[in-house]
C-alpha atoms as a PDB file:
ATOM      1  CA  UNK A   1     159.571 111.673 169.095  1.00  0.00           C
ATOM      2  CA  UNK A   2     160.600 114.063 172.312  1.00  0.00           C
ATOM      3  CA  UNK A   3     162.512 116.146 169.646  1.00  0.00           C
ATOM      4  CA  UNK A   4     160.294 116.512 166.731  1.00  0.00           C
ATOM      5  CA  UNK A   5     157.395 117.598 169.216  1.00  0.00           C
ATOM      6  CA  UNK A   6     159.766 121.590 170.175  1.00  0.00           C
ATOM      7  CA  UNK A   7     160.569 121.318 166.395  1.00  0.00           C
ATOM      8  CA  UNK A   8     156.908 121.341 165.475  1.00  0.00           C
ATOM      9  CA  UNK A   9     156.391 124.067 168.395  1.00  0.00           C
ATOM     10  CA  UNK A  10     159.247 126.303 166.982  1.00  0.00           C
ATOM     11  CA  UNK A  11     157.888 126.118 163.060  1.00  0.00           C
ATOM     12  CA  UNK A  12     153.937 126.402 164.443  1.00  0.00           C
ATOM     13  CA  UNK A  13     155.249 129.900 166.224  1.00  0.00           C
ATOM     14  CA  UNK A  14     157.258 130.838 163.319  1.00  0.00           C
ATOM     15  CA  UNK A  15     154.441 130.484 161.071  1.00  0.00           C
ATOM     16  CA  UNK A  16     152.216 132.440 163.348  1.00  0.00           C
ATOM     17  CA  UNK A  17     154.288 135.390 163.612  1.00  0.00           C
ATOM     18  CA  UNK A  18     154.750 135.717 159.960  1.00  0.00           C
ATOM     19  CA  UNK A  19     151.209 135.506 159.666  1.00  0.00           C
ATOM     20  CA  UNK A  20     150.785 137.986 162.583  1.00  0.00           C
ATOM     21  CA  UNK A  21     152.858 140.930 160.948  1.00  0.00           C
ATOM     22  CA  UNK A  22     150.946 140.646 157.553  1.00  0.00           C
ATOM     23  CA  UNK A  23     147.774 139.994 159.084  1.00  0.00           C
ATOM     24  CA  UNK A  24     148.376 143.750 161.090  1.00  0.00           C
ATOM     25  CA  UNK A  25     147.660 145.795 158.147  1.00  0.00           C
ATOM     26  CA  UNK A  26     144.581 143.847 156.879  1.00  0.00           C
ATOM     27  CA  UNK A  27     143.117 144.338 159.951  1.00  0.00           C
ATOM     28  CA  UNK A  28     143.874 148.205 159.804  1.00  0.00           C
ATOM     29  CA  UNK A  29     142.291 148.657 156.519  1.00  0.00           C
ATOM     30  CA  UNK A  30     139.032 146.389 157.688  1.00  0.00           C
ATOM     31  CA  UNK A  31     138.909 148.059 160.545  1.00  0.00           C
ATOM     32  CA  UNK A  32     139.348 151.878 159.146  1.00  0.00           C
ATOM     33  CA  UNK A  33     136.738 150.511 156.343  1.00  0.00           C
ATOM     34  CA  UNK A  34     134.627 149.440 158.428  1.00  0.00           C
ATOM     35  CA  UNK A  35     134.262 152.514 160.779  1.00  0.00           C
ATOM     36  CA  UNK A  36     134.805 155.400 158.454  1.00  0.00           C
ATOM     37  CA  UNK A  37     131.575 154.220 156.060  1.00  0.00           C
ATOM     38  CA  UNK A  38     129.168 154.523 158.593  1.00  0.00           C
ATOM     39  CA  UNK A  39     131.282 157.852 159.754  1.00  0.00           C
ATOM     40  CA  UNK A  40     130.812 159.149 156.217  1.00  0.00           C
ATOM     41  CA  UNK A  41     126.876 158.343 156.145  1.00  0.00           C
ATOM     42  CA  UNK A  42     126.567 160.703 158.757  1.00  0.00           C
ATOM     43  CA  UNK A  43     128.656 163.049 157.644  1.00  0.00           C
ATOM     44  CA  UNK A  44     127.588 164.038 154.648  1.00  0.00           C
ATOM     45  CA  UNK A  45     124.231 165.375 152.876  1.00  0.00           C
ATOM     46  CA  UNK A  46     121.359 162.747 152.992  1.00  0.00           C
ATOM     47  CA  UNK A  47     121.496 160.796 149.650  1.00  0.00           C
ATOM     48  CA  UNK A  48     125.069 161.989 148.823  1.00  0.00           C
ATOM     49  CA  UNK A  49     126.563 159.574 146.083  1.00  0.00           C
ATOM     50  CA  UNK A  50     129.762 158.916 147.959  1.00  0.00           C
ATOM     51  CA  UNK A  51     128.652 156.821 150.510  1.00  0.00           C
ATOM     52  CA  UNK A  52     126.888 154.666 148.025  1.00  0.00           C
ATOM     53  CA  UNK A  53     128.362 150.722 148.480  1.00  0.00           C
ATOM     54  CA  UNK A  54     129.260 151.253 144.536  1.00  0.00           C
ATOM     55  CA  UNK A  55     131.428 153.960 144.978  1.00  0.00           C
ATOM     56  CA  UNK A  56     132.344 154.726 148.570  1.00  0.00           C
ATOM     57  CA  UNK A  57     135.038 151.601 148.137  1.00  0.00           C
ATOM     58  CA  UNK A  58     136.789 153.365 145.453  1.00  0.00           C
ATOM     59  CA  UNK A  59     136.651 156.400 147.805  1.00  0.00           C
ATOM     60  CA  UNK A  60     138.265 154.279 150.146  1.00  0.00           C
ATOM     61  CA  UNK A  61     140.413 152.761 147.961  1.00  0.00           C
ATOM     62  CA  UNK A  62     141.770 155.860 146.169  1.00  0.00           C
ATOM     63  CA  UNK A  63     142.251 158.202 149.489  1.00  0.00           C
ATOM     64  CA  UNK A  64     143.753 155.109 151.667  1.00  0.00           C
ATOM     65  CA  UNK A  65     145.928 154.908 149.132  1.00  0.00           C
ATOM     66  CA  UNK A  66     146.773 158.810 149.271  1.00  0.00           C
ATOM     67  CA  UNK A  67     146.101 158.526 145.408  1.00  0.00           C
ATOM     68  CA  UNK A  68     143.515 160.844 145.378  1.00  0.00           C
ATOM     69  CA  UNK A  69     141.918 161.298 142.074  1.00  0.00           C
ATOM     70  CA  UNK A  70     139.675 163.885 142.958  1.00  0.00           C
ATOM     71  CA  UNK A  71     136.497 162.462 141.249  1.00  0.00           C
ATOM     72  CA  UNK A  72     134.688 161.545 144.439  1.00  0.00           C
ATOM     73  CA  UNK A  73     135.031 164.589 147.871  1.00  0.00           C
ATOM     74  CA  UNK A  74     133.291 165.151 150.429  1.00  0.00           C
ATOM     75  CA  UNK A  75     130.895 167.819 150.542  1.00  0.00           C
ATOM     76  CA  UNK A  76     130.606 168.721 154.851  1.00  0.00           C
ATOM     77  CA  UNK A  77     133.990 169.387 156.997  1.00  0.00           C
ATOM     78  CA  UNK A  78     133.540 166.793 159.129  1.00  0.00           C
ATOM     79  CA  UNK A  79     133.392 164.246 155.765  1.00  0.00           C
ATOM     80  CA  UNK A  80     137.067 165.805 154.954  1.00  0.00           C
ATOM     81  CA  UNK A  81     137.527 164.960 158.776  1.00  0.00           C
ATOM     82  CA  UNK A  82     136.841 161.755 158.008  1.00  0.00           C
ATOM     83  CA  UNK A  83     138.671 161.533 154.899  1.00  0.00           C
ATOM     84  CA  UNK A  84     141.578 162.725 156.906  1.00  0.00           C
ATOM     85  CA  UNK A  85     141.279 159.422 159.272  1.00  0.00           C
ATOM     86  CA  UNK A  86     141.258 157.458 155.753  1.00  0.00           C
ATOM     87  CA  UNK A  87     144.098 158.562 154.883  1.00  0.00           C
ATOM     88  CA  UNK A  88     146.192 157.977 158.372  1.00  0.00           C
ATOM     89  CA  UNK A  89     144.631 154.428 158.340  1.00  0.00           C
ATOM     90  CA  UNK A  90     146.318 154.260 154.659  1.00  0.00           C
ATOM     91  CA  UNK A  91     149.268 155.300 155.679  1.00  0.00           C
ATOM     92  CA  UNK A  92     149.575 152.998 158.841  1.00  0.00           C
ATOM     93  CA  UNK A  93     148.798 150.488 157.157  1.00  0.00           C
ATOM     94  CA  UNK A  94     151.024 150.830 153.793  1.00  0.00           C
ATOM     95  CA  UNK A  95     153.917 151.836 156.218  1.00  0.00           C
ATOM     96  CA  UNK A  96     153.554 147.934 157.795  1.00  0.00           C
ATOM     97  CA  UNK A  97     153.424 146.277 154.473  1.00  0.00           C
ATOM     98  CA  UNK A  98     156.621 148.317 153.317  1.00  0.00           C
ATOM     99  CA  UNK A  99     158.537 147.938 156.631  1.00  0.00           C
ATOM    100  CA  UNK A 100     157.458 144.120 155.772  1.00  0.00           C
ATOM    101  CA  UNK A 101     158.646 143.738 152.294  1.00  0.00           C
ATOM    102  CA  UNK A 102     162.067 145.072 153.009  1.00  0.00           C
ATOM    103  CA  UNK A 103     162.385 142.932 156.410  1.00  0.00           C
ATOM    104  CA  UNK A 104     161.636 140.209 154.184  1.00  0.00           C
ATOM    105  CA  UNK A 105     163.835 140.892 151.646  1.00  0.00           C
ATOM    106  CA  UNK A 106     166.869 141.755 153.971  1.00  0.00           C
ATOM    107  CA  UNK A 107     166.262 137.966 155.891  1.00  0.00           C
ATOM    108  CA  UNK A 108     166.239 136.515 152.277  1.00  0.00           C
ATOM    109  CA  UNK A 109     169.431 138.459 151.414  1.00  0.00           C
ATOM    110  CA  UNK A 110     170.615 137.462 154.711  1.00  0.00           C
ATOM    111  CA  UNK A 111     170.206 133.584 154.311  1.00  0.00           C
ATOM    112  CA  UNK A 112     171.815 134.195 150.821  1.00  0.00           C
ATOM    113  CA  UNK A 113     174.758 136.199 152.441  1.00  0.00           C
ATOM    114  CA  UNK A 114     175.223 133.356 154.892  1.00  0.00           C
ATOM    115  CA  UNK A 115     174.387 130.285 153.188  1.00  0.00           C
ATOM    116  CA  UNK A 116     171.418 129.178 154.553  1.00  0.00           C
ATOM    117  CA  UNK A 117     169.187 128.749 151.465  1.00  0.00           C
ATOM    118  CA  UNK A 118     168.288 125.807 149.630  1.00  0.00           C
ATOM    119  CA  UNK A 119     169.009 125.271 145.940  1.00  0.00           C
ATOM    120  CA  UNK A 120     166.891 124.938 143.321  1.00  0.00           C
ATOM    121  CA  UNK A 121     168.681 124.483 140.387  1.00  0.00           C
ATOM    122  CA  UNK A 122     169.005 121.294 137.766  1.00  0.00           C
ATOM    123  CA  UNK A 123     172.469 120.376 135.983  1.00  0.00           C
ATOM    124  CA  UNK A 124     174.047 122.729 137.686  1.00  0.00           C
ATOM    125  CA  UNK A 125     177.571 122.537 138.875  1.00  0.00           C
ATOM    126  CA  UNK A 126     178.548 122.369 142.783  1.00  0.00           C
ATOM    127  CA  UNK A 127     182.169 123.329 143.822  1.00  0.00           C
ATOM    128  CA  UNK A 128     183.154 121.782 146.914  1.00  0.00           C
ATOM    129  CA  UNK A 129     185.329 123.887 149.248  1.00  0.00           C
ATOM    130  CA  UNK A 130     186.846 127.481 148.798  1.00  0.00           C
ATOM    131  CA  UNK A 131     190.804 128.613 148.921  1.00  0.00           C
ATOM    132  CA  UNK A 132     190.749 132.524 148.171  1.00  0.00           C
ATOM    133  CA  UNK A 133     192.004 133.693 144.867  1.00  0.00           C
ATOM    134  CA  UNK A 134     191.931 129.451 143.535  1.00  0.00           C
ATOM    135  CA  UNK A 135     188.136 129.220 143.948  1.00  0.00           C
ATOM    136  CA  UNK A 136     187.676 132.154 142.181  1.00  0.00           C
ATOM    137  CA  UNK A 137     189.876 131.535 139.544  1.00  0.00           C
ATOM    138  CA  UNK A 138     188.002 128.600 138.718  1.00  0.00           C
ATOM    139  CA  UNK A 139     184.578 129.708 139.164  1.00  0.00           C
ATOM    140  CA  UNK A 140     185.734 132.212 136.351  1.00  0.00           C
ATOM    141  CA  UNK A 141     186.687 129.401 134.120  1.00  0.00           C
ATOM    142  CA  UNK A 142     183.176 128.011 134.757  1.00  0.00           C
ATOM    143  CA  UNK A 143     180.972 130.938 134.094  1.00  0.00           C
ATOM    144  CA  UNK A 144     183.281 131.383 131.252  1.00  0.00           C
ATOM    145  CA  UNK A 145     183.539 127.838 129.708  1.00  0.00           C
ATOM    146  CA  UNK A 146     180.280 126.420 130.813  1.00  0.00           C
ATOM    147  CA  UNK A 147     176.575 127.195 130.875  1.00  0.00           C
ATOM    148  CA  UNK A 148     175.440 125.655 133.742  1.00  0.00           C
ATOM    149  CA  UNK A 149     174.497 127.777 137.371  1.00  0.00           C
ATOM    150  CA  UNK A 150     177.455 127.012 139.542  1.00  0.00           C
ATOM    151  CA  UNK A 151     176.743 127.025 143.269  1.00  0.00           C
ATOM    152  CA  UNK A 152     179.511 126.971 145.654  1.00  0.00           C
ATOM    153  CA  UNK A 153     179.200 124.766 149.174  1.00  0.00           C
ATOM    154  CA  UNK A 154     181.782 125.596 151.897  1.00  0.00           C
ATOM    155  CA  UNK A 155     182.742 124.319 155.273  1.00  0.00           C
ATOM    156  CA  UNK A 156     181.326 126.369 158.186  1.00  0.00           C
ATOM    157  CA  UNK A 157     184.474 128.544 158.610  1.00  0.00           C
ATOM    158  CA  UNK A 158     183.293 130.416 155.815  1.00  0.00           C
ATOM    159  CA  UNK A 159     180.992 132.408 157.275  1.00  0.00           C
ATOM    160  CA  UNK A 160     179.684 134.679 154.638  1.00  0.00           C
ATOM    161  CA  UNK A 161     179.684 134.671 150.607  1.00  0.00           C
ATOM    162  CA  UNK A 162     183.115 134.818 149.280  1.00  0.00           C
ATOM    163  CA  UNK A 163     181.842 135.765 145.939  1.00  0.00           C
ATOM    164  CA  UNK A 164     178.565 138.073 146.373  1.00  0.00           C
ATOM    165  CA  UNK A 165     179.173 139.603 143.048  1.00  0.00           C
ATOM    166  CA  UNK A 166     179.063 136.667 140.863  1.00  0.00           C
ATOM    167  CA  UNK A 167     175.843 134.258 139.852  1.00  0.00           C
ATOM    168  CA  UNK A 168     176.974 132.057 141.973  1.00  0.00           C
ATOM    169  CA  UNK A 169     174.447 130.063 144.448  1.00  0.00           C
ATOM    170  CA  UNK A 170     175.989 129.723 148.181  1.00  0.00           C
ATOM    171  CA  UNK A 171     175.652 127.129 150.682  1.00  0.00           C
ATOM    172  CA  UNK A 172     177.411 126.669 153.966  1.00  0.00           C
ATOM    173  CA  UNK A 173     177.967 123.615 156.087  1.00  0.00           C
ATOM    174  CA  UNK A 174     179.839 120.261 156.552  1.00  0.00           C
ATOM    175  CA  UNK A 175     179.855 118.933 152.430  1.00  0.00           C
ATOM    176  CA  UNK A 176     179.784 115.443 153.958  1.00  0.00           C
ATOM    177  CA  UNK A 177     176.694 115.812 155.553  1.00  0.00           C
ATOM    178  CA  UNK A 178     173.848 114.477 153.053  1.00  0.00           C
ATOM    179  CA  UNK A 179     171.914 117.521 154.203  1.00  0.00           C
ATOM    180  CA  UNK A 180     174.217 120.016 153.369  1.00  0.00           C
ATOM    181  CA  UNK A 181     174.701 118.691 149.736  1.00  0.00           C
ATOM    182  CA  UNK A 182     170.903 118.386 149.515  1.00  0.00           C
ATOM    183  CA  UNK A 183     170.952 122.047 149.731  1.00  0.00           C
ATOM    184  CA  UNK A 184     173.344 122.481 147.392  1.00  0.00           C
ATOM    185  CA  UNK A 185     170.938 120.786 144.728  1.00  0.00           C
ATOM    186  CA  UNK A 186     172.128 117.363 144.747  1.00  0.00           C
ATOM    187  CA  UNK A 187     169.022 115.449 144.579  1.00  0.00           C
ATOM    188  CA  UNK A 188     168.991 112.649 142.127  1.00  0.00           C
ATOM    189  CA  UNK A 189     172.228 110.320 140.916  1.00  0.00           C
ATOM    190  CA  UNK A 190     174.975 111.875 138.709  1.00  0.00           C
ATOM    191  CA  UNK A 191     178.512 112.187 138.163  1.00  0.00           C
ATOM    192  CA  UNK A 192     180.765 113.339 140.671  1.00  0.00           C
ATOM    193  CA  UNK A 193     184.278 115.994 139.830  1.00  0.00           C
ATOM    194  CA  UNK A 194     186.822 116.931 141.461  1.00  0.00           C
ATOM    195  CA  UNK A 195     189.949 118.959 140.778  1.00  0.00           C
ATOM    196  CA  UNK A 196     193.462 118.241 141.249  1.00  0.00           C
ATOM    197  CA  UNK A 197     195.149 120.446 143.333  1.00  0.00           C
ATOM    198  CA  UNK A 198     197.987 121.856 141.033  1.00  0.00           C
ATOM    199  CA  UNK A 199     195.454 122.818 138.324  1.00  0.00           C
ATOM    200  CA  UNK A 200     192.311 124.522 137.980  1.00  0.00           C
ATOM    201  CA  UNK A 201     192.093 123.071 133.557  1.00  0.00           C
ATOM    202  CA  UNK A 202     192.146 118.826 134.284  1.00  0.00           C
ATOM    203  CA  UNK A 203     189.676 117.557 135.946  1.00  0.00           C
ATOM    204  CA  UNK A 204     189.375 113.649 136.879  1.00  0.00           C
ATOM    205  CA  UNK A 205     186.609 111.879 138.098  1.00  0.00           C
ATOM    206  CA  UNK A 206     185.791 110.742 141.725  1.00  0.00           C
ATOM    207  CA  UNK A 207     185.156 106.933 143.012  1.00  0.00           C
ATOM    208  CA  UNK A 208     182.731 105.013 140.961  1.00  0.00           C
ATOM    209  CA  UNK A 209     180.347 105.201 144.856  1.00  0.00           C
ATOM    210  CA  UNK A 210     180.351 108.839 144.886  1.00  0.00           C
ATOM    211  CA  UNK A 211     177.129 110.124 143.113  1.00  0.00           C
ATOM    212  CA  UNK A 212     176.288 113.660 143.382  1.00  0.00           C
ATOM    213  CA  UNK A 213     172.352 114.721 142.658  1.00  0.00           C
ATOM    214  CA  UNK A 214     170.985 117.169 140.620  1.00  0.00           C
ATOM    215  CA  UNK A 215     174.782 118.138 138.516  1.00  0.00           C
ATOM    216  CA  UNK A 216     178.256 117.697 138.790  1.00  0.00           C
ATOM    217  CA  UNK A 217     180.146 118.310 141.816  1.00  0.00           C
ATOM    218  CA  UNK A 218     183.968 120.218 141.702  1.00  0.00           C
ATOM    219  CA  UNK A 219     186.305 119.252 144.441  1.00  0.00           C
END
């Protein structure tokens, strides 16, 4: 129980930050919104038709965006002033989501890179272990001979893909460990492979007790 209660901790702050960074722009764009509208009323002419609730979002919407149709202006200098603090507010805040999107997608690359995803695949092959130039060799054969996703499970001393370039899945860690092979996609009872060591063509079948979950597992 003394363990699961920093584990909890760790995932409850995790969560919070990633809900922190993509919570920042939201609360620039409510908060420019929410400032410049009033701003604007004073702005410009009594009754002008931009600061109407109908169309002073699409205003918003169009100059945050730094779209700019053109179909809405304001009429005074200090309503272009204003316009002008739009348009930073836009900018701040697109600038967060982008820097956020590619942070993201670099940490998923990442986990990829290193092995630290989770499967999710069905009758899909697993090949246990790598040996350069062997592994390869018969993850050709596979793509080549065999429909199914193939997704390649390595000891730690592997430290990155081997095979980036390929459609092949990648997951590092001790293949023993139920965990690890849980990751791999082996999740239900199947058939277990493995391959002799003097060719890559003949394959014979593992103890009867060995199931694999999920597809069939290459030694």
């Amino acid at each position: 129980m003394g363990c699961l209660v920093p584990l909890f901790v760790y995932r409850l702050l995790t969560r919070l930050t990633f809900l922190r960074k993509w919570a920042t722009p939201v609360v620039v764009v409510l908060f420019v919104f929410g400032t410049s509208w009033p701003l604007m009323a004073v702005a410009e002419p009594a009754g002008s038709a931009l600061v109407r609730p109908a169309n002073y979002w699409w205003y918003f919407t169009v100059t945050a965006a730094t779209v700019g149709y053109g179909d809405m202006t304001p009429e005074t200098a200090l309503g272009r002033l204003v316009g002008g603090y739009v348009i930073l507010g836009g900018i701040a805040a697109l600038t967060t989501v982008f820097t956020n999107l590619v942070a993201a997608l670099e940490q998923l690359r990442g986990r990829r890179t290193q092995g630290a995803i989770t499967v999710s695949l069905a009758q899909h092959i697993v090949l246990i272990g790598y040996t350069p130039g062997r592994t390869e060799r018969i993850v050709g054969q596979l793509l080549a001979d065999d429909a199914a996703s193939v997704v390649l499970c390595t000891w730690e001393e592997v430290t990155s893909h081997p095979m980036p370039e390929r459609p092949v899945e990648f997951v590092r860690g001790d293949p023993t460990d139920g965990q690890v092979l849980r990751r791999a996609g082996c999740t239900g009872p199947g058939p277990c492979w493995s391959t002799p060591t003097t060719t890559t063509r003949r394959w014979r079948s593992r103890s009867p007790s060995t199931t694999c979950t999920g597809g069939r597992t290459w030694w």
